[in-house]
N, C-alpha and C. Protein backbone atom coordinates (compact mmCIF):
# COMPACT_ATOMS: atom_id res chain seq x y z
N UNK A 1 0.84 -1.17 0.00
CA UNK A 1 0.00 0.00 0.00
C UNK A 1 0.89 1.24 0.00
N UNK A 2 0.34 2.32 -0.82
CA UNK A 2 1.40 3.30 -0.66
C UNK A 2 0.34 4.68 0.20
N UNK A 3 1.03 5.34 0.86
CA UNK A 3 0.70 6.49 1.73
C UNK A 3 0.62 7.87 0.24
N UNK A 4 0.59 8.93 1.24
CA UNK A 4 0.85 10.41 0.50
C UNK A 4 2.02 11.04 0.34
N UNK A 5 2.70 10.12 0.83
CA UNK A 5 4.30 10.28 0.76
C UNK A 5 4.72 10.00 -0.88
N UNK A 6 3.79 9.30 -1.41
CA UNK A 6 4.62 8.41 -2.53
C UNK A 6 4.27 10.09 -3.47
N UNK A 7 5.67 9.92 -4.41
CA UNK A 7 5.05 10.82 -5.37
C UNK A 7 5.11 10.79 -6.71
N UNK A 8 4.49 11.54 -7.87
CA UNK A 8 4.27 11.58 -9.02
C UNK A 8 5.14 10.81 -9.92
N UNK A 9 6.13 11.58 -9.69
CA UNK A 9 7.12 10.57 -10.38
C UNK A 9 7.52 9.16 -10.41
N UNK A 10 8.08 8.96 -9.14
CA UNK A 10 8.09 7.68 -8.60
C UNK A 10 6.66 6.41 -8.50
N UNK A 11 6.51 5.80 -9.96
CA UNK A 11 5.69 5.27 -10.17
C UNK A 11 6.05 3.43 -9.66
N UNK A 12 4.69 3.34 -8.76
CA UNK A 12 4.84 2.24 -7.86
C UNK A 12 3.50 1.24 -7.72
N UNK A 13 3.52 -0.13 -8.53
CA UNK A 13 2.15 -0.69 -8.88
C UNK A 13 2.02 -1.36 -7.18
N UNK A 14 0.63 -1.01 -6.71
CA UNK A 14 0.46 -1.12 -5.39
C UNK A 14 -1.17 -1.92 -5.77
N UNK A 15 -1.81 -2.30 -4.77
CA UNK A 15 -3.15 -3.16 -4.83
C UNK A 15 -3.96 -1.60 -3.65
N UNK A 16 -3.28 -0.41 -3.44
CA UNK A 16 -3.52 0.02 -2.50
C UNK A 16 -3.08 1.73 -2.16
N UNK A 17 -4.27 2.39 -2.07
CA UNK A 17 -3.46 3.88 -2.03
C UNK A 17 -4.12 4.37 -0.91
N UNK A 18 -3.59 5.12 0.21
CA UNK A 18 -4.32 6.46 1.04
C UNK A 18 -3.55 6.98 1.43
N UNK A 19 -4.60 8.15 1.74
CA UNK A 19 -4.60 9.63 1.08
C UNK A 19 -4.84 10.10 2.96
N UNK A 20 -3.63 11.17 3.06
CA UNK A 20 -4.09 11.03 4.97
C UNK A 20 -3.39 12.84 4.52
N UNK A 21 -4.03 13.44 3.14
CA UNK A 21 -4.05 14.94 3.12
C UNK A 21 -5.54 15.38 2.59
N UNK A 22 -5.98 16.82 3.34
CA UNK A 22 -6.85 17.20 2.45
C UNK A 22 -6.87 17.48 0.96
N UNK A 23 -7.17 17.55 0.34
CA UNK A 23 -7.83 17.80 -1.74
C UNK A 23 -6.67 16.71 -1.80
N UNK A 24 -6.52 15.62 -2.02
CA UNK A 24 -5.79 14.45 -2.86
C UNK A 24 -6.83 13.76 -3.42
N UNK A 25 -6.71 13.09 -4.39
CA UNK A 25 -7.29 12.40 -5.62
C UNK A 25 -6.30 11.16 -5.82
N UNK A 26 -7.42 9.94 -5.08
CA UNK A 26 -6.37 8.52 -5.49
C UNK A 26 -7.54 7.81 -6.61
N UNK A 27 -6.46 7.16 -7.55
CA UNK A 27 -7.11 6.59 -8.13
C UNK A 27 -7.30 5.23 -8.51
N UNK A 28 -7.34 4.54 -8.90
CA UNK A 28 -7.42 3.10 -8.68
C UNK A 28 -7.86 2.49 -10.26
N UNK A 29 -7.18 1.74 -11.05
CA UNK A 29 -7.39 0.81 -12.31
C UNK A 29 -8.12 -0.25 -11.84
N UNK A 30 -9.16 -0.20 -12.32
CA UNK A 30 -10.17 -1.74 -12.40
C UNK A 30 -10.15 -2.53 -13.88
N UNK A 31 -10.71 -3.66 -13.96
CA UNK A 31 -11.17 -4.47 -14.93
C UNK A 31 -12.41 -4.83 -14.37
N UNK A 32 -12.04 -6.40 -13.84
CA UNK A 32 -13.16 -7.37 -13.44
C UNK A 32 -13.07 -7.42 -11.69
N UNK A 33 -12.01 -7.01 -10.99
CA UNK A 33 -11.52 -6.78 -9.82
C UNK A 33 -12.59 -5.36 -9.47
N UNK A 34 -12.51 -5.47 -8.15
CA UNK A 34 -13.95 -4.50 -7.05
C UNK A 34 -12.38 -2.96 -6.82
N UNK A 35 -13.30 -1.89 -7.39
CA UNK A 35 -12.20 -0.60 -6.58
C UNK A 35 -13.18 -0.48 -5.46
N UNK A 36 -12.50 -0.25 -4.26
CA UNK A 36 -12.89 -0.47 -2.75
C UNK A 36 -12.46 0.86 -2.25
N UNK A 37 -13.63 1.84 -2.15
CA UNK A 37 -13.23 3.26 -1.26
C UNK A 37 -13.37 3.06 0.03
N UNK A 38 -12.71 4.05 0.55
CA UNK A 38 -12.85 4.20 2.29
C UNK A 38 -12.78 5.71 2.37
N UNK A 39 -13.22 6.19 3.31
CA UNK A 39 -13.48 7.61 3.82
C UNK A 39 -13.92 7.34 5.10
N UNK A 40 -12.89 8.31 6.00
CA UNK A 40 -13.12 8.95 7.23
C UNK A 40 -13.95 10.17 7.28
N UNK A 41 -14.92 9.86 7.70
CA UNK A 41 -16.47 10.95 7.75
C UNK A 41 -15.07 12.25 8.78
N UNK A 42 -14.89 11.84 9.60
CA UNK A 42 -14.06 12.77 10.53
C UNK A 42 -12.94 13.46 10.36
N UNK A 43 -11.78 12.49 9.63
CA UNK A 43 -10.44 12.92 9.20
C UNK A 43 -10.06 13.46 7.20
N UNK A 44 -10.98 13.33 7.48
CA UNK A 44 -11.66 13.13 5.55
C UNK A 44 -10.54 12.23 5.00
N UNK A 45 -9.43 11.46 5.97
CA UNK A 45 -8.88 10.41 5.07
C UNK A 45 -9.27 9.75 4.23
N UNK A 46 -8.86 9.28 2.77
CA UNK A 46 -9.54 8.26 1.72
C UNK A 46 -8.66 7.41 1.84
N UNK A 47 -8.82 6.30 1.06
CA UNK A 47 -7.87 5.07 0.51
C UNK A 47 -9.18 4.21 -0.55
N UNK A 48 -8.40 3.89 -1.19
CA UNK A 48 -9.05 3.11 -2.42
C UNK A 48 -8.13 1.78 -2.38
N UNK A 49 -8.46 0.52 -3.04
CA UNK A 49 -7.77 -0.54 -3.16
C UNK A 49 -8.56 -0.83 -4.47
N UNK A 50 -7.38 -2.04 -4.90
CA UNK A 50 -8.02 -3.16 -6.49
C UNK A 50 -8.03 -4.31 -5.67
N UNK A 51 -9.45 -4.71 -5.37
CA UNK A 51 -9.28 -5.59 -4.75
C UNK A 51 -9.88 -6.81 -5.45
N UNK A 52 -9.65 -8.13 -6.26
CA UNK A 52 -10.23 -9.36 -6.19
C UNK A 52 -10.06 -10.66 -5.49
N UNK A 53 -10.13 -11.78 -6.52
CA UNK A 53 -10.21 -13.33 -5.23
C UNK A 53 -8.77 -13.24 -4.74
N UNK A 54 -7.56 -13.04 -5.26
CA UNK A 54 -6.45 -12.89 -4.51
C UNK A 54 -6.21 -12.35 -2.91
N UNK A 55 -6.57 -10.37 -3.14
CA UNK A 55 -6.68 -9.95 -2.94
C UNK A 55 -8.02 -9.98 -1.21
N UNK A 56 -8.69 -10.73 -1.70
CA UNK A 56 -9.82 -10.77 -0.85
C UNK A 56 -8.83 -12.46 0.06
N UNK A 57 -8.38 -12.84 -0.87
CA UNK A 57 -7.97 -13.97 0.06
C UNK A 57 -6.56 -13.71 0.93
N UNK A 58 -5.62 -13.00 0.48
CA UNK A 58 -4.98 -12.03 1.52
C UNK A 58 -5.17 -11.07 2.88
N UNK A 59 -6.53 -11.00 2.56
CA UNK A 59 -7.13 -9.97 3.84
C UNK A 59 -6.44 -8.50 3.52
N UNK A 60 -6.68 -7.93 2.27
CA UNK A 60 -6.16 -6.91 2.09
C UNK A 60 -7.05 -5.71 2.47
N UNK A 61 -8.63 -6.10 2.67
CA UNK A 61 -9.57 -5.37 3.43
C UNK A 61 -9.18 -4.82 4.94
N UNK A 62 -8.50 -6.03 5.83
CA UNK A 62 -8.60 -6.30 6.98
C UNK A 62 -7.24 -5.07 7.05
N UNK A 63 -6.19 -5.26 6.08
CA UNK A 63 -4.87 -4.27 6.24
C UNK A 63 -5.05 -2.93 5.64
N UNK A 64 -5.72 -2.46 5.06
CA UNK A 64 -6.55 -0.86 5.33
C UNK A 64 -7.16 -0.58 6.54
N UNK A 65 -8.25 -1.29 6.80
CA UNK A 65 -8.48 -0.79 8.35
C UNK A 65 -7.33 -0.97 9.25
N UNK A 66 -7.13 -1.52 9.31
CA UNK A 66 -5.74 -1.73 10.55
C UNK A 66 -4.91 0.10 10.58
N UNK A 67 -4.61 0.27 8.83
CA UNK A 67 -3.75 1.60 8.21
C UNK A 67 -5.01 2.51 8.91
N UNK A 68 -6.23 2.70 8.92
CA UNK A 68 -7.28 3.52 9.42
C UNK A 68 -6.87 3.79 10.97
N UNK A 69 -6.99 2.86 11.75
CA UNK A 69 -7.13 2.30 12.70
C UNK A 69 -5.31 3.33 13.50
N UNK A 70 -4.30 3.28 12.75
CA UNK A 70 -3.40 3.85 12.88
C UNK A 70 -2.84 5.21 12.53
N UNK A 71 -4.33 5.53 11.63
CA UNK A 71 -4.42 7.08 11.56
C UNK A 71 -5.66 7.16 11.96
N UNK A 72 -5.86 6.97 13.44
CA UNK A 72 -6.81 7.66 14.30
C UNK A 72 -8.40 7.16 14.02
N UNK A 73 -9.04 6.79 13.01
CA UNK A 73 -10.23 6.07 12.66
C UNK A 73 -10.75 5.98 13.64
N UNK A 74 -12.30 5.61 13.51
CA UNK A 74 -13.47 5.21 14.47
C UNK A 74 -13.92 3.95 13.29
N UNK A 75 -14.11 3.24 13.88
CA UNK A 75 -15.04 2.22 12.62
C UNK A 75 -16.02 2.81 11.71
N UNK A 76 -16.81 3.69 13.55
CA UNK A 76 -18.22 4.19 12.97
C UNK A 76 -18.58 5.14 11.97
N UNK A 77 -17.25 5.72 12.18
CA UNK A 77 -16.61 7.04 11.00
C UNK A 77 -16.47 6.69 9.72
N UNK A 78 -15.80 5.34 9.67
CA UNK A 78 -15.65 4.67 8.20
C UNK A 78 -16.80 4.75 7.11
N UNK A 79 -16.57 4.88 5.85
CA UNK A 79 -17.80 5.09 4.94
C UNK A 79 -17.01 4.29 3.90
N UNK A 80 -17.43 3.23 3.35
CA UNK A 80 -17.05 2.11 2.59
C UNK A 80 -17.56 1.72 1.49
N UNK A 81 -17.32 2.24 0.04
CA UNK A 81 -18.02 2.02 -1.19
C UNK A 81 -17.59 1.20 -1.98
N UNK A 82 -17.86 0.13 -2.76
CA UNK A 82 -17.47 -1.23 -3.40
C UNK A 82 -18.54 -0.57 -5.02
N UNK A 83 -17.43 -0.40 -5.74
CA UNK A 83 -17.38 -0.32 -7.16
C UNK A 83 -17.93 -1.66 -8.01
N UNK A 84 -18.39 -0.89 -9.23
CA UNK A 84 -18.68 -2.32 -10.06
C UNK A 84 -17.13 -3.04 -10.17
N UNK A 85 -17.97 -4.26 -10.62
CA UNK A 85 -16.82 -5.49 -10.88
C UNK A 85 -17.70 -6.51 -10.95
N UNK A 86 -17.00 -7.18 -11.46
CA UNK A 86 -17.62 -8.59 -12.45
C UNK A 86 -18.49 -9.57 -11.49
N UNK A 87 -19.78 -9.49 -11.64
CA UNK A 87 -20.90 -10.20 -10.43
C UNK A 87 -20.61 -12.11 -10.45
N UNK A 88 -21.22 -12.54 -9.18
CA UNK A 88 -21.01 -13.91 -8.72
C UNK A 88 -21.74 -14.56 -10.50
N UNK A 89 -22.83 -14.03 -11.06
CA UNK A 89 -23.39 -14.84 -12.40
C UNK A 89 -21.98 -15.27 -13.48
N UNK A 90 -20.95 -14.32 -13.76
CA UNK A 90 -19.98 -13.93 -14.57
C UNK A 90 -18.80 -14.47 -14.00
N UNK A 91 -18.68 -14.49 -12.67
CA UNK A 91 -17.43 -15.24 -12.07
C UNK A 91 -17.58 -16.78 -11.67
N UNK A 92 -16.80 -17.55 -12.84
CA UNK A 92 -17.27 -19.01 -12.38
C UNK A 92 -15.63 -19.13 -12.20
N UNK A 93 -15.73 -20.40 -11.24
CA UNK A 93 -14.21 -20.85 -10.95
C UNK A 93 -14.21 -22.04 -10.95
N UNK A 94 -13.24 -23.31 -10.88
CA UNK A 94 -13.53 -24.62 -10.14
C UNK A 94 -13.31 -25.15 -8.67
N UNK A 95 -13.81 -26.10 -8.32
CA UNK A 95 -14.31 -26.08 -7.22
C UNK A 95 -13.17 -26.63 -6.63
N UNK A 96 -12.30 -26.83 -6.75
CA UNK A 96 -10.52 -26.34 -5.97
C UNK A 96 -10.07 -24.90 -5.78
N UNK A 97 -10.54 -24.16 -6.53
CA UNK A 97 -10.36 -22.58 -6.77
C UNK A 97 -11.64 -22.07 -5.53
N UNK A 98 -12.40 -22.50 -5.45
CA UNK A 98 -13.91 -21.84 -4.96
C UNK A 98 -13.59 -22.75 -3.07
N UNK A 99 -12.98 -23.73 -3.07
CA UNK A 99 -12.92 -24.00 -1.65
C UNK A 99 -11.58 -23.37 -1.41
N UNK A 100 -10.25 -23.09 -2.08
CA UNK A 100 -9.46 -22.74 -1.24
C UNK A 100 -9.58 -21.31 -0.88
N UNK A 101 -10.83 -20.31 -1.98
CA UNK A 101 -10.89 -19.21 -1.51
C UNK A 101 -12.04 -19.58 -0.40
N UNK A 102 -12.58 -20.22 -0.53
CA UNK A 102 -13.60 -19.99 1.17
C UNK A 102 -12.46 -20.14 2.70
N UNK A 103 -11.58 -21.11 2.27
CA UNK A 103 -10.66 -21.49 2.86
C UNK A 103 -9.66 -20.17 3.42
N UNK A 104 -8.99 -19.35 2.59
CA UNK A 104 -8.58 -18.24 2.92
C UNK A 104 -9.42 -17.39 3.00
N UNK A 105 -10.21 -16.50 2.23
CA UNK A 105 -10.18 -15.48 2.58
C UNK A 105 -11.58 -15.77 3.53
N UNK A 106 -12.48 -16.67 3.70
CA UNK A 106 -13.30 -16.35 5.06
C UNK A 106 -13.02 -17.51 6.32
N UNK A 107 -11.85 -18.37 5.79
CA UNK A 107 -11.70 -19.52 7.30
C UNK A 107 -13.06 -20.18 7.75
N UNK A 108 -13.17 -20.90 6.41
CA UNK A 108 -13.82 -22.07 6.21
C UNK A 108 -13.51 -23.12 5.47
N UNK A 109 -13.85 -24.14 5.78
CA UNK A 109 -13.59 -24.93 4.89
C UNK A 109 -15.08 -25.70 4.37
N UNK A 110 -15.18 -25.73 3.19
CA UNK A 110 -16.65 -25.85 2.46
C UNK A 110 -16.54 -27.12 1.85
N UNK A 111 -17.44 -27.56 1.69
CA UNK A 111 -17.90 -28.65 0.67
C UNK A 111 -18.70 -28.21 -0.52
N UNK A 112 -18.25 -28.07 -2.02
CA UNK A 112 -18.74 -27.43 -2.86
C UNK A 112 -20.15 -28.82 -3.50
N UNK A 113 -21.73 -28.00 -2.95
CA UNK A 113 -23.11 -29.10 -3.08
C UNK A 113 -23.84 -28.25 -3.73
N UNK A 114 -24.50 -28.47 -4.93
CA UNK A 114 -25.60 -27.44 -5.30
C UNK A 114 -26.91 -28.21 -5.35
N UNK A 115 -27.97 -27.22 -4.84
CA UNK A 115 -29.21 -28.16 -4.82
C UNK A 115 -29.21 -28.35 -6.41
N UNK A 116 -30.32 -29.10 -6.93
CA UNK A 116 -30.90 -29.03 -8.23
C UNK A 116 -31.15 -27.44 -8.79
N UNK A 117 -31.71 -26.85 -8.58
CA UNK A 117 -31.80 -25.89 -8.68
C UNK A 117 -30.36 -24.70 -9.44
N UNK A 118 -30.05 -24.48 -8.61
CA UNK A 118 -28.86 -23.74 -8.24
C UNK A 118 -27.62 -24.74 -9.44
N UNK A 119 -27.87 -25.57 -9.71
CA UNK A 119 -27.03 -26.65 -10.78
C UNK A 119 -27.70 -26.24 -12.09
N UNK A 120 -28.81 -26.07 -11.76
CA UNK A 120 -30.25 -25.55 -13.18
C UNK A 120 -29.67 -24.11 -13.76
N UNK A 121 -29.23 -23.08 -12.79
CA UNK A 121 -29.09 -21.92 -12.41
C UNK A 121 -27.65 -21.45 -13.30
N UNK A 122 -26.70 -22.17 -12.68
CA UNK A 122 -25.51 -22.19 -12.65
C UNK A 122 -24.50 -22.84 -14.66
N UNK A 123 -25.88 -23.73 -14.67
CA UNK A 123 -25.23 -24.47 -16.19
C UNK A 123 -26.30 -23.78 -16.91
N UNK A 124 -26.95 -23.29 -17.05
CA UNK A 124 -27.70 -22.98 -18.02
C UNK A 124 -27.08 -21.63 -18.84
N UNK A 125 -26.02 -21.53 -18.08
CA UNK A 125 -25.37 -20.48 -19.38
C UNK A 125 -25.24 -21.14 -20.66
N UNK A 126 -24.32 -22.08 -20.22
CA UNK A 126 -23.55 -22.43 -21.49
C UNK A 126 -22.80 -24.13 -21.40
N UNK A 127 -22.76 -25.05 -21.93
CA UNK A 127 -22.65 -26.19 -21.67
C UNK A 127 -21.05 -26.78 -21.50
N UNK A 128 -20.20 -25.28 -21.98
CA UNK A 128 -19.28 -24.91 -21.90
C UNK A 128 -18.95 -25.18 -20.06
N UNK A 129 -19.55 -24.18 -18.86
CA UNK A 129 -19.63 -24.36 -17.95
C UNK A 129 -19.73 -25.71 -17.14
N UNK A 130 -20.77 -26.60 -17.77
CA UNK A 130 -21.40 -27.59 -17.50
C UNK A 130 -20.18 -28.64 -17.57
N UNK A 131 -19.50 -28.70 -18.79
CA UNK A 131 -18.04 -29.69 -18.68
C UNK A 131 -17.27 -29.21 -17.91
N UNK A 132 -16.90 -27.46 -17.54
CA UNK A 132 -15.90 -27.82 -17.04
C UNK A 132 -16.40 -27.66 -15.25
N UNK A 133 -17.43 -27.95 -15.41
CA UNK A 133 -18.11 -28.30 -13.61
C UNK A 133 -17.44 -26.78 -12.92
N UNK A 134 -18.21 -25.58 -13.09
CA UNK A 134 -17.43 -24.53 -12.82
C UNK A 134 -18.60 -24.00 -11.33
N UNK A 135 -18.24 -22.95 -10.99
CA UNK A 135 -19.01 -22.63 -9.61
C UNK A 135 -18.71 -20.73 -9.84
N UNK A 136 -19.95 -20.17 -9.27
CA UNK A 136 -20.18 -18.80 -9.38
C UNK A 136 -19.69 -18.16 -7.95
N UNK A 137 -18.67 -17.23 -7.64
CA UNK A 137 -17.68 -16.86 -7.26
C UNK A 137 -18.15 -15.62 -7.03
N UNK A 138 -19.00 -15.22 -5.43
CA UNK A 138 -19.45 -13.54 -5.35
C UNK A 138 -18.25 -12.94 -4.56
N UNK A 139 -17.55 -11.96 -5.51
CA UNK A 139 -16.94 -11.76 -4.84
C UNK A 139 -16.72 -10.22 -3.88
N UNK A 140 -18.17 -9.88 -4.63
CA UNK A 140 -18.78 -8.38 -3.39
C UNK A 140 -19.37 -8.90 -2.09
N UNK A 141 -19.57 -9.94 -2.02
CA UNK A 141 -20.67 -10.31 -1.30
C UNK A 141 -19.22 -11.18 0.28
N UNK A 142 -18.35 -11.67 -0.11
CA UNK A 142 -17.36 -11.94 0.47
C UNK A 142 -16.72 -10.92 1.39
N UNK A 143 -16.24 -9.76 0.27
CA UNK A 143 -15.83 -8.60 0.65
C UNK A 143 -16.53 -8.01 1.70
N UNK A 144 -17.76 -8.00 1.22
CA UNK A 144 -18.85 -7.14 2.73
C UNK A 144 -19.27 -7.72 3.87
N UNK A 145 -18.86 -9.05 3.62
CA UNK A 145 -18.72 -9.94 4.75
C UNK A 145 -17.31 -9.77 5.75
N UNK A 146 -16.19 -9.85 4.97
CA UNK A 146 -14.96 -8.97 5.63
C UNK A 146 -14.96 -7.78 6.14
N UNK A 147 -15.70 -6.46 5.56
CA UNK A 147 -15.82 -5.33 5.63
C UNK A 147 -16.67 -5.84 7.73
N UNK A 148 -18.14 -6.30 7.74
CA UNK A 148 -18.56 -6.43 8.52
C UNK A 148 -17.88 -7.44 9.93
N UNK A 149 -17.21 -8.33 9.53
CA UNK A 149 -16.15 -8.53 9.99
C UNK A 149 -15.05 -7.82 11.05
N UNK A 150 -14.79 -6.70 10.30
CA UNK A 150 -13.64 -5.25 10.77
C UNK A 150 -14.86 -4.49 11.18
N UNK A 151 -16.07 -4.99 11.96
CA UNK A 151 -17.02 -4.10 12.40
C UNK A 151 -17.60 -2.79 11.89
N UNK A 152 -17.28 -2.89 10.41
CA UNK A 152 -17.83 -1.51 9.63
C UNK A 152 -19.19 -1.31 9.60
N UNK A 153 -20.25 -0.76 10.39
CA UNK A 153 -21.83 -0.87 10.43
C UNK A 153 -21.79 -0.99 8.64
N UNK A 154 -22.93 -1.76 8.91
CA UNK A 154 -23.46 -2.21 7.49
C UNK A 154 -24.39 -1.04 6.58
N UNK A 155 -24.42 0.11 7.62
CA UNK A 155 -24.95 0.92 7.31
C UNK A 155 -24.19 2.01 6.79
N UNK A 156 -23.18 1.58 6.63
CA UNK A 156 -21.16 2.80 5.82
C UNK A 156 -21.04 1.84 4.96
N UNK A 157 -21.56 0.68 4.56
CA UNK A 157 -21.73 0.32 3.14
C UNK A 157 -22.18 0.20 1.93
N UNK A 158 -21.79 0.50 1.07
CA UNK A 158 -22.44 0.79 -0.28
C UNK A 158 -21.65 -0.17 -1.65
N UNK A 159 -22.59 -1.13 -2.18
CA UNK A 159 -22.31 -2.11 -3.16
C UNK A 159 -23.03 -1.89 -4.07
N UNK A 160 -22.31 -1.39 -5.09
CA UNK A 160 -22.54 -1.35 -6.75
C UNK A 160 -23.36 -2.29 -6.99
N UNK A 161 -24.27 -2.57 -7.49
CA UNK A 161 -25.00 -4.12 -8.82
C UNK A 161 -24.33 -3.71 -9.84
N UNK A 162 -23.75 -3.04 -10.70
CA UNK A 162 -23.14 -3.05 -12.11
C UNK A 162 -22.15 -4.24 -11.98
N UNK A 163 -22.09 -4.90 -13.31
CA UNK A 163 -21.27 -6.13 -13.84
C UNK A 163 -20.55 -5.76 -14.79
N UNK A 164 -18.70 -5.69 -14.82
CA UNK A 164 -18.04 -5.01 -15.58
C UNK A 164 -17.96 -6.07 -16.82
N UNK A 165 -18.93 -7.39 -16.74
CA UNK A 165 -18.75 -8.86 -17.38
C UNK A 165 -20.20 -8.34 -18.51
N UNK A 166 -21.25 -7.69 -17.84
CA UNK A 166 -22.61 -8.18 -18.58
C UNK A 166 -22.11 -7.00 -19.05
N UNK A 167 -22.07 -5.52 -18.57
CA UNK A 167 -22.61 -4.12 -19.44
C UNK A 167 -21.18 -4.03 -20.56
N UNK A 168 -20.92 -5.12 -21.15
CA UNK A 168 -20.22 -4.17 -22.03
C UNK A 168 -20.15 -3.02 -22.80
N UNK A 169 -21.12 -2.57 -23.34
CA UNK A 169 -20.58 -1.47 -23.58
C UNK A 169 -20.31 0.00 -22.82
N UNK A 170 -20.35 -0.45 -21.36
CA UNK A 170 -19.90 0.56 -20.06
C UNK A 170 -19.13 0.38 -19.45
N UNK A 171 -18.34 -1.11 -19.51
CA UNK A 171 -17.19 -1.64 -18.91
C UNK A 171 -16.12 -2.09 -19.60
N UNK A 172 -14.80 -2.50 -19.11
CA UNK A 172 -14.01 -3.11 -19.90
C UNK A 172 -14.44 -4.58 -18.70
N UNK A 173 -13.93 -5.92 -19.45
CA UNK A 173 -13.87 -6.80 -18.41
C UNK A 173 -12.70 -7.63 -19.45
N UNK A 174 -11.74 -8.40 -18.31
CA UNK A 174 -10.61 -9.13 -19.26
C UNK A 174 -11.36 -10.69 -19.26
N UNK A 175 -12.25 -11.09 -18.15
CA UNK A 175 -13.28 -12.25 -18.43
C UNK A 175 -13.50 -11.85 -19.45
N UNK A 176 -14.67 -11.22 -20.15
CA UNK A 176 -15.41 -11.36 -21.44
C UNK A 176 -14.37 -11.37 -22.57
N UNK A 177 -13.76 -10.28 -22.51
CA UNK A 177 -12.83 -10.01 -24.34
C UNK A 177 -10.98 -10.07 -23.85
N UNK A 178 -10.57 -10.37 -22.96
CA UNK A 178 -9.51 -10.29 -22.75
C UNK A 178 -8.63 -9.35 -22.99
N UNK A 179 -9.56 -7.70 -22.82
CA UNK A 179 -8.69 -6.63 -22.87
C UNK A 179 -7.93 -6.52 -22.07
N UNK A 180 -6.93 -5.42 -22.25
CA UNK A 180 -6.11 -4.58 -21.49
C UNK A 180 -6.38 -3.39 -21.29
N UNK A 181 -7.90 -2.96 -21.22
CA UNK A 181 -8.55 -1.75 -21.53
C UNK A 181 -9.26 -1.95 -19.92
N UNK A 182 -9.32 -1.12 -19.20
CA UNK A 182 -9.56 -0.51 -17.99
C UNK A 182 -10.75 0.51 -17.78
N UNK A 183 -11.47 -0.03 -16.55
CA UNK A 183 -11.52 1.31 -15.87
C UNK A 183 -10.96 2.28 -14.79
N UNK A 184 -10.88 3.71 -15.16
CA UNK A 184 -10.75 4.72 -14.00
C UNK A 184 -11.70 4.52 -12.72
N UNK A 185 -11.10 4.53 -11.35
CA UNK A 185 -12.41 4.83 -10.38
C UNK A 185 -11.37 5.80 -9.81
N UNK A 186 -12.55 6.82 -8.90
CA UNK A 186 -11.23 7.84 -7.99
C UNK A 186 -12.03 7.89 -6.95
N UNK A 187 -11.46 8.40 -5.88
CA UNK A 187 -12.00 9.33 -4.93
C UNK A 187 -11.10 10.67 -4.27
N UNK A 188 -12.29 11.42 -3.93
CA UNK A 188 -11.18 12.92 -3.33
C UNK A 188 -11.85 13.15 -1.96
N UNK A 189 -10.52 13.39 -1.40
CA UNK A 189 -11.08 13.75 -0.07
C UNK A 189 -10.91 15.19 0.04
């Protein structure tokens, strides 16, 4: 993570930026990965992160608050916004991929079972899915579970529904077309 120390020049690929000055502008590159704001209602500190399944399985949520937490924070102060990014329909994984992230990033260990249903749900994309026995992967829904976790009232949270996978022509996603084409997210404190 880099602080307000880091500067212009000195270009440094981080999963992680805050901002602990008034008028700074961090910004954050997305694709299919969640940009994750934070704001101190009190200190007007920001920080933004790129956060996905890696990322979420690191506890890279849990090491911003901690950085909050060490510039003075209240939980209750915290205001926590989760950007589009590619929804659980669009994120399929296999089910070695889908237990070792339950495994890290929420410390569980799962048994991957789908009713009938939810198997109905899940393959009816594409039969493509269906061979390779794939599983739908929320990975906002994880995140705000971590977020609540680090005791952030559920009420300083705010989760996008946009899918950077379905709206193409409002998103880039490297799932769908395998760009290298991005989105901007920012915040200013």
């Amino acid at each position: 993570m880099l602080g307000s120390n880091s500067r212009e020049e000195n270009k440094t690929d981080a999963d992680g930026l805050v901002g602990d000055k008034c008028n700074q502008n961090l910004w954050v590159y997305t694709a299919d990965c969640m940009p994750i704001f934070f704001a101190d209602k009190r200190t007007r500190n920001v920080a933004t992160l790129h956060c996905g399944r890696k990322g979420l399985e690191k506890k890279i949520i849990k090491n911003m608050v901690k950085i909050f937490d060490n510039l003075g924070a209240s939980r209750d102060n915290l205001l926590v916004a989760i950007g589009p990014a590619i929804s659980k329909e669009h994120y399929l994984v296999d089910k070695m991929t889908l237990k070792e992230f339950y495994r890290k990033a929420e410390n569980k260990n799962i048994t991957v079972n789908f009713t009938k249903a939810e198997k109905n749900l899940c393959f009816s994309y594409s039969n493509h899915f269906k061979e390779k026995n794939l599983n739908q992967l929320d990975l906002k829904r994880s995140a705000y579970r971590q977020l609540l976790n680090e005791n952030i009232p559920n009420t300083n949270i705010d989760i996008s529904n946009l899918c950077t996978y379905k709206l193409k022509n409002e998103f880039n996603s490297w799932r769908r077309s395998k760009t290298f084409s991005r989105q901007w997210n920012f915040i200013c404190s």
